[in-house]
Protein backbone atom coordinates (compact mmCIF):
# COMPACT_ATOMS: atom_id res chain seq x y z
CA UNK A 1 91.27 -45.25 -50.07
CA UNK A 2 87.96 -47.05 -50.60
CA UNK A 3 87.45 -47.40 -47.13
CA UNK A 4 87.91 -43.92 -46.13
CA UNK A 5 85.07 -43.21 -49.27
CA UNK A 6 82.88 -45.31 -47.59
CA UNK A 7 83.07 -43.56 -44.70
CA UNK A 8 82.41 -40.26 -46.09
CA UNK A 9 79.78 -41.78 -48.07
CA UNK A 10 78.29 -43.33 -44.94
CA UNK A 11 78.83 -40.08 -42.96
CA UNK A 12 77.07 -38.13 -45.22
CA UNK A 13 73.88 -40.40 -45.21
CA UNK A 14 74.03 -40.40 -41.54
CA UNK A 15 74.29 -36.58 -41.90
CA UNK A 16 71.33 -36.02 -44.56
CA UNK A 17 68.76 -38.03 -42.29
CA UNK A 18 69.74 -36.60 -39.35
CA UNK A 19 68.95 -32.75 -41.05
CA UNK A 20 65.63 -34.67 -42.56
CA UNK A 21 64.48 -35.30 -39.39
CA UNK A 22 65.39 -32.46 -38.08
CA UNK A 23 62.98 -30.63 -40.70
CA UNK A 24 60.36 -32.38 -40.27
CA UNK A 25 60.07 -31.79 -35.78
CA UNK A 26 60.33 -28.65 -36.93
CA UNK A 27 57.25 -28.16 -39.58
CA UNK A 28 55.31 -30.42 -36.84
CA UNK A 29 56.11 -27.55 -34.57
CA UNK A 30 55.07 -24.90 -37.00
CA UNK A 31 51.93 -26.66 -37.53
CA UNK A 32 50.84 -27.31 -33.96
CA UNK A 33 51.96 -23.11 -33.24
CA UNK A 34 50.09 -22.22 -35.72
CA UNK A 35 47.05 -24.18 -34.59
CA UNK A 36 47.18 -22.91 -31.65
CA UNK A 37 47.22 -19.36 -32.71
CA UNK A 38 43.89 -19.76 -34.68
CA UNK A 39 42.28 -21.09 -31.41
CA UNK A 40 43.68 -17.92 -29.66
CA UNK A 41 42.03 -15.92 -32.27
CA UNK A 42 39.03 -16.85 -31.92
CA UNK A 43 36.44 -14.88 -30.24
CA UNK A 44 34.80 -16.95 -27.22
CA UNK A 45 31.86 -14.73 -27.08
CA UNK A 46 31.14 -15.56 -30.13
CA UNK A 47 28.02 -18.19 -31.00
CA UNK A 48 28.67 -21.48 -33.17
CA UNK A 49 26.13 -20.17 -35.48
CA UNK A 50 26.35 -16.30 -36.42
CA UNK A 51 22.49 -14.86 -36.31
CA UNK A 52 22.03 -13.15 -38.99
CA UNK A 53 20.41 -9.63 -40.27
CA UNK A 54 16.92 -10.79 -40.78
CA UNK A 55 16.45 -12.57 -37.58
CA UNK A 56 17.85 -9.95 -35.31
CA UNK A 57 15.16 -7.75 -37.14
CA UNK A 58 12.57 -9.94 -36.08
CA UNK A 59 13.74 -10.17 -32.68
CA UNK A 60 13.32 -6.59 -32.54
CA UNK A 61 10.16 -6.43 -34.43
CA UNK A 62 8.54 -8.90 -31.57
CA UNK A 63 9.89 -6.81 -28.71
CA UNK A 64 8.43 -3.40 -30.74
CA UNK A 65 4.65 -5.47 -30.72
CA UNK A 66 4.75 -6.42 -27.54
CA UNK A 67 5.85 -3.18 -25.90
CA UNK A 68 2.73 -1.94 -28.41
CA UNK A 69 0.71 -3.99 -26.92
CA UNK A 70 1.41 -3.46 -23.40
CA UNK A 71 1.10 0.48 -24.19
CA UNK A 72 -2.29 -0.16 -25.86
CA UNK A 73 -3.91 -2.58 -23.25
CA UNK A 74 -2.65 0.26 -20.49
CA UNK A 75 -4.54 3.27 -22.21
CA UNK A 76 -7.12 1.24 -22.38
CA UNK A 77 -7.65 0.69 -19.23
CA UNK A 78 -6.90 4.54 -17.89
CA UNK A 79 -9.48 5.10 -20.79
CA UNK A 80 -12.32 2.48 -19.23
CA UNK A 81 -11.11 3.68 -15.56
CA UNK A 82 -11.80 7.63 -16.52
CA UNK A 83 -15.34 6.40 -17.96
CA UNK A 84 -16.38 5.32 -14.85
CA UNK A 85 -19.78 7.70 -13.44
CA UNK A 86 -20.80 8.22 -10.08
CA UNK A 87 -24.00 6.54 -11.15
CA UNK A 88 -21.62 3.34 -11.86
CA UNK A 89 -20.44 3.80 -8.46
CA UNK A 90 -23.94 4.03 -6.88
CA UNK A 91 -24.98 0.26 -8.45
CA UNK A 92 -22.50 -0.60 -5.47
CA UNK A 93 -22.95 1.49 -2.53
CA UNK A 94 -24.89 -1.90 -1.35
CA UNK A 95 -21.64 -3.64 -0.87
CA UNK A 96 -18.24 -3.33 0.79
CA UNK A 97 -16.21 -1.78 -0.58
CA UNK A 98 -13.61 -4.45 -1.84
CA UNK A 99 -16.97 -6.38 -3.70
CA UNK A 100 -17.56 -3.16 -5.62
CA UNK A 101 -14.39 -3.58 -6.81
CA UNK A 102 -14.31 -6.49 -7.81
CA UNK A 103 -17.82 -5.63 -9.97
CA UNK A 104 -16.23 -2.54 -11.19
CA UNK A 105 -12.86 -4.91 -11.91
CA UNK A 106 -10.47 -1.79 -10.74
CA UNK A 107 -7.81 -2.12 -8.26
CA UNK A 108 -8.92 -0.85 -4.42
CA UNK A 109 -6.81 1.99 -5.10
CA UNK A 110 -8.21 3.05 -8.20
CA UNK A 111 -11.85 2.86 -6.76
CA UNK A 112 -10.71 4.99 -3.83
CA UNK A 113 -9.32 7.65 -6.10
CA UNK A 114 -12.60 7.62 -7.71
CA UNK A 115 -14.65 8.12 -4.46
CA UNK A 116 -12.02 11.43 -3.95
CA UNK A 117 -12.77 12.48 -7.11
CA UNK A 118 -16.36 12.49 -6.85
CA UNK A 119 -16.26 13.96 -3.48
CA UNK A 120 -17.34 10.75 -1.36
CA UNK A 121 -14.98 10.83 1.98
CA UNK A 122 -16.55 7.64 2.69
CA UNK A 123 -17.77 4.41 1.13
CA UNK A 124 -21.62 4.53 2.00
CA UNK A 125 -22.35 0.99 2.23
CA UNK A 126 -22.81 1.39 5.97
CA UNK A 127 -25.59 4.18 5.60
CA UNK A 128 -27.28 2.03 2.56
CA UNK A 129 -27.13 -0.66 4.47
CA UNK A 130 -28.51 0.61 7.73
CA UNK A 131 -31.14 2.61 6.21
CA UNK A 132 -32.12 -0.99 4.08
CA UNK A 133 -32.46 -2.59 6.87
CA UNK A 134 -35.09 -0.23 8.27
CA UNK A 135 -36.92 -0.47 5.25
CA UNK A 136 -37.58 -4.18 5.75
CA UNK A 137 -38.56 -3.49 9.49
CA UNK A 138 -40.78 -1.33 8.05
CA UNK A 139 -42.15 -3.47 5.63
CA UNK A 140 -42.83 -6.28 8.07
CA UNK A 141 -44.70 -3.64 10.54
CA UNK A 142 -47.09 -2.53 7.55
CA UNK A 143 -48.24 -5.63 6.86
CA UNK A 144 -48.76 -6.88 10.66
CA UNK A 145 -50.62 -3.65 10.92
CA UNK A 146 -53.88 -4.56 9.11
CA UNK A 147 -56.54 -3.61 11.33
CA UNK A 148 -54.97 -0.28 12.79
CA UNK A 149 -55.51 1.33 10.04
CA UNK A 150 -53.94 4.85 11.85
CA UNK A 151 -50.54 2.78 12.36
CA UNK A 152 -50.45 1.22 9.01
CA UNK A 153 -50.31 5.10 7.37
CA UNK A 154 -47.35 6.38 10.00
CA UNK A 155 -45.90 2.84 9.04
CA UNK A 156 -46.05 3.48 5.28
CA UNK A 157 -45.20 7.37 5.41
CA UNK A 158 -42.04 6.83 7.70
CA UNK A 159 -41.16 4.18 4.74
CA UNK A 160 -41.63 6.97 2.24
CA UNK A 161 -39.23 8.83 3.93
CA UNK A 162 -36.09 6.43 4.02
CA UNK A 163 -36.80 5.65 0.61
CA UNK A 164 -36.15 9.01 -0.20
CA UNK A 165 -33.22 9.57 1.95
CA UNK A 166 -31.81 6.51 0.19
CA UNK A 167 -31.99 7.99 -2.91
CA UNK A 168 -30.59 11.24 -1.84
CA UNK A 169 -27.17 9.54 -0.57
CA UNK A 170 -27.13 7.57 -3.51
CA UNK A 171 -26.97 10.92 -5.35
CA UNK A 172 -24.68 12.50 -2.84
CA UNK A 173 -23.31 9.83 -0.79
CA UNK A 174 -20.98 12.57 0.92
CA UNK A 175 -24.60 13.28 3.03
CA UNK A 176 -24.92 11.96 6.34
CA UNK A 177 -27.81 9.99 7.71
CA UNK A 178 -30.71 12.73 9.04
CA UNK A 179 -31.00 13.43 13.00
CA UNK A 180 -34.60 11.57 13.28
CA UNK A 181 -33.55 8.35 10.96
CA UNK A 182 -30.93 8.05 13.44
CA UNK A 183 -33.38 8.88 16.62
CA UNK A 184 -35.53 6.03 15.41
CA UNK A 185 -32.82 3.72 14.19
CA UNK A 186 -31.91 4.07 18.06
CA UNK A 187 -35.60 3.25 18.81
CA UNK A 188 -35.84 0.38 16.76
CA UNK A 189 -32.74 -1.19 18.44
CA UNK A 190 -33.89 -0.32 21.67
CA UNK A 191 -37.07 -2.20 20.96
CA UNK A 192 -35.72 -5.41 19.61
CA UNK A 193 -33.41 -5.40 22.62
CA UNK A 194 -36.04 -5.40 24.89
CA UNK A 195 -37.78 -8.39 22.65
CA UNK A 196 -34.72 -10.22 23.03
CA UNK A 197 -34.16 -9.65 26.84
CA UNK A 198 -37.98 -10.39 27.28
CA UNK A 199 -38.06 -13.82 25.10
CA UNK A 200 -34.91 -14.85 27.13
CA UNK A 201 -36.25 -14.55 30.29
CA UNK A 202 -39.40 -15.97 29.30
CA UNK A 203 -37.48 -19.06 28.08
CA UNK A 204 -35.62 -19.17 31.56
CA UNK A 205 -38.51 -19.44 33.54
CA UNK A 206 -40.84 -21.86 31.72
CA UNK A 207 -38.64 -24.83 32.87
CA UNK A 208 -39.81 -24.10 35.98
């Protein structure tokens, strides 16, 4: 009889750590399922550090300024670009047409709507420029004519006229250059051809 206790006894042991065990693979189980669930839960997307209120006002306080300022710095240049005369344009009508823009600091584009707007088909640096350059032909003739007094005063009056004709396509630069400017522009070119044909032959033959 007290063996067959024993047994029981020791059956029962064996029994009650067996169902101990038992209990305890399955809380570790619980735990690790229910670690794993929180992980699942959680949102990916999300950032370590949630931004608050305050700073995503700020954010969009500095995107409000800048667009601000980008609306502001484009009025004001539509505002400086509508201010700009035909007299501002005529400071210019010296140079190309790409350096006057680059004086008037507007785009090509811009300057060329101008010109349309003021009626000027064409950028009259050519014209300024060709009727300069018969000024200063001029200018040279008047003062090698000294002694003919006759040719000094049709020097100085033709002068007088391109001046004036200057001025006038500087005030409409829509006008084209007049019939006997461009008669004696052809003269003058004719001339210094000649010079130029003469001094080259002249140049050819004194080796000889």
């Amino acid at each position: 009889m007290s063996q067959l206790s024993c047994r029981k006894e020791e059956e029962e042991e064996q029994y009650q750590f067996l169902a101990e065990e038992m209990c305890e693979e399955s809380n570790a189980n619980c735990n690790q399922t229910t670690g794993t669930l929180t992980m699942i839960d959680q949102d990916l997307n999300c950032l370590p550090f949630p931004v608050t209120a305050s700073e995503i006002s700020k954010n969009q306080q500095n995107d409000q300024n800048l667009s601000g300022l980008m609306v502001k710095k484009k009025r004001a240049a539509t505002e400086r670009i509508a201010r700009i005369a035909l007299a501002d344009l005529a400071k210019y009508f010296d140079l190309p047409i790409v350096e006057a823009s680059r004086n008037l600091k507007v785009g090509l584009t811009v300057l060329k709507r101008k010109c349309r707007e003021f009626g000027i088909p064409r950028w009259p640096h050519r014209k300024i420029k060709s009727l300069d350059t018969l000024i200063r032909d001029l200018q040279e003739a008047e003062r090698e004519q000294t002694e003919n007094k006759a040719a000094a005063i049709a020097v100085a009056k033709r002068k007088r006229l391109l001046e004036n004709e200057k001025r006038s396509i500087e005030r409409k630069p829509c006008m084209e250059i007049q019939s006997e400017t461009k008669r004696f522009r052809q003269d003058v070119f004719k001339r210094r051809h000649r010079a130029r044909a003469f001094k080259n032959q002249t140049q050819s033959i004194s080796p000889n």
